[in-house]
N, C-alpha and C. Protein backbone atom coordinates (compact mmCIF):
# COMPACT_ATOMS: atom_id res chain seq x y z
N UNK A 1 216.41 125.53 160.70
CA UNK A 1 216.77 126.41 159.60
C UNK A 1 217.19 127.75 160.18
N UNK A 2 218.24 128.25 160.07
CA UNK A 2 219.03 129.14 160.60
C UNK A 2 219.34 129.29 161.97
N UNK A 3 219.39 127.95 162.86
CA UNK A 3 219.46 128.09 164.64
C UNK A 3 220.88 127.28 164.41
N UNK A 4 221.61 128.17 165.13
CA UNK A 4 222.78 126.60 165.37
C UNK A 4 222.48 125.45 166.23
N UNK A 5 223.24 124.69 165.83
CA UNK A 5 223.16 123.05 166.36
C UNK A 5 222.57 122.90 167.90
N UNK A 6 223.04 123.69 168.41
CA UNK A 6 223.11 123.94 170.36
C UNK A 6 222.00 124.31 170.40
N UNK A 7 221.37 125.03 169.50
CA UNK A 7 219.83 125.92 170.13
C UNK A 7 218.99 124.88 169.22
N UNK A 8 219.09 123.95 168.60
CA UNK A 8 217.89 123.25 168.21
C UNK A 8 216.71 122.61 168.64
N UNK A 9 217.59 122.21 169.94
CA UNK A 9 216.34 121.45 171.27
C UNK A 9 215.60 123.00 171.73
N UNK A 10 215.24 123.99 171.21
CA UNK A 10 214.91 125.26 172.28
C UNK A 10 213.02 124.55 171.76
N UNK A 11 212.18 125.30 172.17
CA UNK A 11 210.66 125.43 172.11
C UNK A 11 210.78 126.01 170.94
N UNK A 12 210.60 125.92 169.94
CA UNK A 12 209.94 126.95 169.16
C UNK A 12 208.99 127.37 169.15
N UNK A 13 209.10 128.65 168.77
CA UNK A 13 208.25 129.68 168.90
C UNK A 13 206.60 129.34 168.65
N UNK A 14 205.78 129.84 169.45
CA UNK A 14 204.43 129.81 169.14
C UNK A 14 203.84 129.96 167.84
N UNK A 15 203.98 131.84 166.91
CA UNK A 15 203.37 132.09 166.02
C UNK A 15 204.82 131.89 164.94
N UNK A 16 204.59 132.15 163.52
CA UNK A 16 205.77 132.56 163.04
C UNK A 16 205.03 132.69 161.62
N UNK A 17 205.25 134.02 160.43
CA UNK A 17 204.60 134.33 159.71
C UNK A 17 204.52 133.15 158.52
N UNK A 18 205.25 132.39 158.45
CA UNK A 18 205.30 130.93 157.45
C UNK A 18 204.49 129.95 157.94
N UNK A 19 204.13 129.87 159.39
CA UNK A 19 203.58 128.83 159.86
C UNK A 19 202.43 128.40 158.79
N UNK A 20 201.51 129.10 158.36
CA UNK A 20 200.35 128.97 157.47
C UNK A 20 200.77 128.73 156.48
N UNK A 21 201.82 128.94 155.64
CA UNK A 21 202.28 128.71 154.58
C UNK A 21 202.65 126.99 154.48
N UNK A 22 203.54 126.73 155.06
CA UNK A 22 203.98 125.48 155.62
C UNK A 22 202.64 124.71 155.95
N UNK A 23 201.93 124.36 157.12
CA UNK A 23 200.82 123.59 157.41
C UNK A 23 200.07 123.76 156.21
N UNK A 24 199.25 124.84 154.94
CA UNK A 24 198.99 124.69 154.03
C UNK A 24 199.82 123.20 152.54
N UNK A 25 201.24 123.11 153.15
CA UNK A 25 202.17 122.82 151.86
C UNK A 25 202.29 121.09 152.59
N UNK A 26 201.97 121.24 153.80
CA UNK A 26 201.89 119.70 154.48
C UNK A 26 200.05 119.38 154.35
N UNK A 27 199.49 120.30 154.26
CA UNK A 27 198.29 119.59 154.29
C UNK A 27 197.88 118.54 152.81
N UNK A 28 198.55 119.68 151.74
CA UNK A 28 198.38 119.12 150.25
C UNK A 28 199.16 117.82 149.96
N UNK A 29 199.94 117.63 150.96
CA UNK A 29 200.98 116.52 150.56
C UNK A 29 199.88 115.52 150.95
N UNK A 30 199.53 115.32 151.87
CA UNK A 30 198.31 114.18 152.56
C UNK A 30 196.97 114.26 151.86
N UNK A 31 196.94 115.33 151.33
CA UNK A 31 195.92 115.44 150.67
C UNK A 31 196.14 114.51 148.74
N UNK A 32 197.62 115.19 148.32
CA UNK A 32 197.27 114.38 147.16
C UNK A 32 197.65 112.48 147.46
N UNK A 33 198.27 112.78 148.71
CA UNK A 33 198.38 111.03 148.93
C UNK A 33 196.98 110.45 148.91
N UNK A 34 196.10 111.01 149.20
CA UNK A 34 194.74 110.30 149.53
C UNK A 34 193.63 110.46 148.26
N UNK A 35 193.97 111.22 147.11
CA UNK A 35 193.28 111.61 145.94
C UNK A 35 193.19 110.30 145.11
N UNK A 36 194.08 109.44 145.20
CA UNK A 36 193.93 108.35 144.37
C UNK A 36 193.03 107.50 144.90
N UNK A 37 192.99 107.08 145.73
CA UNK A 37 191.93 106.46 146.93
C UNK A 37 190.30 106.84 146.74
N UNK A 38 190.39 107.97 146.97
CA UNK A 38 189.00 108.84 146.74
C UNK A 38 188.62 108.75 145.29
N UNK A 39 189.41 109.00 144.48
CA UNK A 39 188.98 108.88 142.82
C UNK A 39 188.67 107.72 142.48
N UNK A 40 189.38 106.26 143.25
CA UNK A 40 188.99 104.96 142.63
C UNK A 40 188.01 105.18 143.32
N UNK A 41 187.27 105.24 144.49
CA UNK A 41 185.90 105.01 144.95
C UNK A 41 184.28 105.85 144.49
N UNK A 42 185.23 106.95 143.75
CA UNK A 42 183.80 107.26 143.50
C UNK A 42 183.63 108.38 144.77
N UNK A 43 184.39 109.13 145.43
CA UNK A 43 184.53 110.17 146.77
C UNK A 43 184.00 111.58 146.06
N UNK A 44 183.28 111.77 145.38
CA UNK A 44 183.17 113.45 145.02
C UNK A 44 183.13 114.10 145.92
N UNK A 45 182.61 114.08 147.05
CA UNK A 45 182.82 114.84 148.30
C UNK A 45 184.13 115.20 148.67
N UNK A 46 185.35 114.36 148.59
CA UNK A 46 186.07 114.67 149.19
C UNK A 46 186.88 114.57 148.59
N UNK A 47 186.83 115.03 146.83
CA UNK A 47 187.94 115.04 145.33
C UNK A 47 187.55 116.61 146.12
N UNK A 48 186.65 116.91 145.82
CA UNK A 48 186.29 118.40 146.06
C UNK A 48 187.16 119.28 147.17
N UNK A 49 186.78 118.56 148.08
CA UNK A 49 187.83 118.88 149.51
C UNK A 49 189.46 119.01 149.02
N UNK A 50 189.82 117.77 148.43
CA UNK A 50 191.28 118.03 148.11
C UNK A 50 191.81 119.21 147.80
N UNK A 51 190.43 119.23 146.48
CA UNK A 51 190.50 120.32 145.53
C UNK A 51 191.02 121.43 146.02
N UNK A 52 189.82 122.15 147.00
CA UNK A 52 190.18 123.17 147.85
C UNK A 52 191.36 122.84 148.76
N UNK A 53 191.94 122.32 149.46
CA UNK A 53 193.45 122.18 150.20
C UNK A 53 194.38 122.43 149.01
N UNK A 54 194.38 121.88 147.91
CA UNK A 54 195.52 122.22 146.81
C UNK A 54 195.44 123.64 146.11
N UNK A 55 194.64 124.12 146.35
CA UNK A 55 194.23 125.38 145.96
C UNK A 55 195.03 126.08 147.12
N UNK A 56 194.70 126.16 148.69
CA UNK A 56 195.82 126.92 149.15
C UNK A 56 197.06 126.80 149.54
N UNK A 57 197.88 125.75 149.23
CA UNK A 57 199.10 125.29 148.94
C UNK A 57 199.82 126.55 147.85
N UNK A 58 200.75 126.88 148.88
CA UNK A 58 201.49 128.35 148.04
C UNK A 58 202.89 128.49 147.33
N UNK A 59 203.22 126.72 148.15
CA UNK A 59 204.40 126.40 147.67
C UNK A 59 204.74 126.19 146.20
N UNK A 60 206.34 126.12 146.13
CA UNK A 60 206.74 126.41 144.64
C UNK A 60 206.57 124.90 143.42
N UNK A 61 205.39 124.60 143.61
CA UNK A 61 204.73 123.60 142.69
C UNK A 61 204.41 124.28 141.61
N UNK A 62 205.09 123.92 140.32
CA UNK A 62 204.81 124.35 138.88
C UNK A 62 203.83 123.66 138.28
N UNK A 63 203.45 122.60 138.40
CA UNK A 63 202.25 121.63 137.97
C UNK A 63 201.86 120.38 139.00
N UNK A 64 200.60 120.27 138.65
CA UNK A 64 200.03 118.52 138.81
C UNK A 64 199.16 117.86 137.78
N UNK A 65 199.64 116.61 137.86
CA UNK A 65 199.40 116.30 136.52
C UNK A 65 198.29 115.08 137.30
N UNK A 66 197.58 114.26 136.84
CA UNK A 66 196.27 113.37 137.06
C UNK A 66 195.39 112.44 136.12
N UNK A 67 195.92 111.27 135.90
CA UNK A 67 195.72 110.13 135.10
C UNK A 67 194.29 109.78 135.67
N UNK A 68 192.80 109.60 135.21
CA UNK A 68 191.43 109.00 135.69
C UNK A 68 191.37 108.04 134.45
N UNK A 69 191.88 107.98 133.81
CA UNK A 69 191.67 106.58 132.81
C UNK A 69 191.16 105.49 133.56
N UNK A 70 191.95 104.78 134.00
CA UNK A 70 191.20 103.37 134.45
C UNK A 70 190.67 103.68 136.11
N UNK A 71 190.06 104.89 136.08
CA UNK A 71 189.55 105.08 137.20
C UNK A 71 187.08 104.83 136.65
N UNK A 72 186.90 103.88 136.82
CA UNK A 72 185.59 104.16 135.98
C UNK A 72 184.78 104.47 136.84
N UNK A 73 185.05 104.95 138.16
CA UNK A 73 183.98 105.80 138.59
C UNK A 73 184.04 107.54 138.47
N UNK A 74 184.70 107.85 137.29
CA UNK A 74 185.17 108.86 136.85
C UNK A 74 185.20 109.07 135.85
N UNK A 75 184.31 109.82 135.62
CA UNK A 75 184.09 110.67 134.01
C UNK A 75 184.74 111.98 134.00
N UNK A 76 184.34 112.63 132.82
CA UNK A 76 184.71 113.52 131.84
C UNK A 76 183.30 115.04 132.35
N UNK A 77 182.96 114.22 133.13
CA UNK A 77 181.62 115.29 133.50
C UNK A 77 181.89 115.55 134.88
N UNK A 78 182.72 114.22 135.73
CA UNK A 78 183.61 114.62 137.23
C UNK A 78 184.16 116.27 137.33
N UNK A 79 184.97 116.13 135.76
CA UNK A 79 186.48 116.40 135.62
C UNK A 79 185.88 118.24 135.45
């Protein structure tokens, strides 16, 4: 993203002020891949965990939406 073609193979840089932003916006992606998994089993430990990773996800996500209907190790008292 903004290097021309020729400088793409370079090292990139060590720090860079997005880096946290980004690894936050990749962590939530793996994170809501694995929320369905955890909700059919009954994971409160680690709905919770998600929880918090989607919480610092800063990217431009306007909603998430989350069906537990035919999830029955999941109540209304989870939620």
């Amino acid at each position: 993203a903004g290097k021309p073609v020729d400088r793409l193979d370079e090292e990139p840089p060590e720090d860079h002020p997005r880096y946290g932003e980004i690894n936050a916006g990749l962590r939530s992606i793996f994170a809501l891949a694995a929320l369905p998994s955890c909700a059919q089993q009954g994971l409160m430990e680690e709905l919770c965990k998600i929880g918090e990773v989607l919480k610092k996800d800063v990217t431009e996500r306007d909603a998430l939406n989350f069906m537990f209907a035919d999830m029955a190790k999941i109540s209304d008292e989870h939620l």
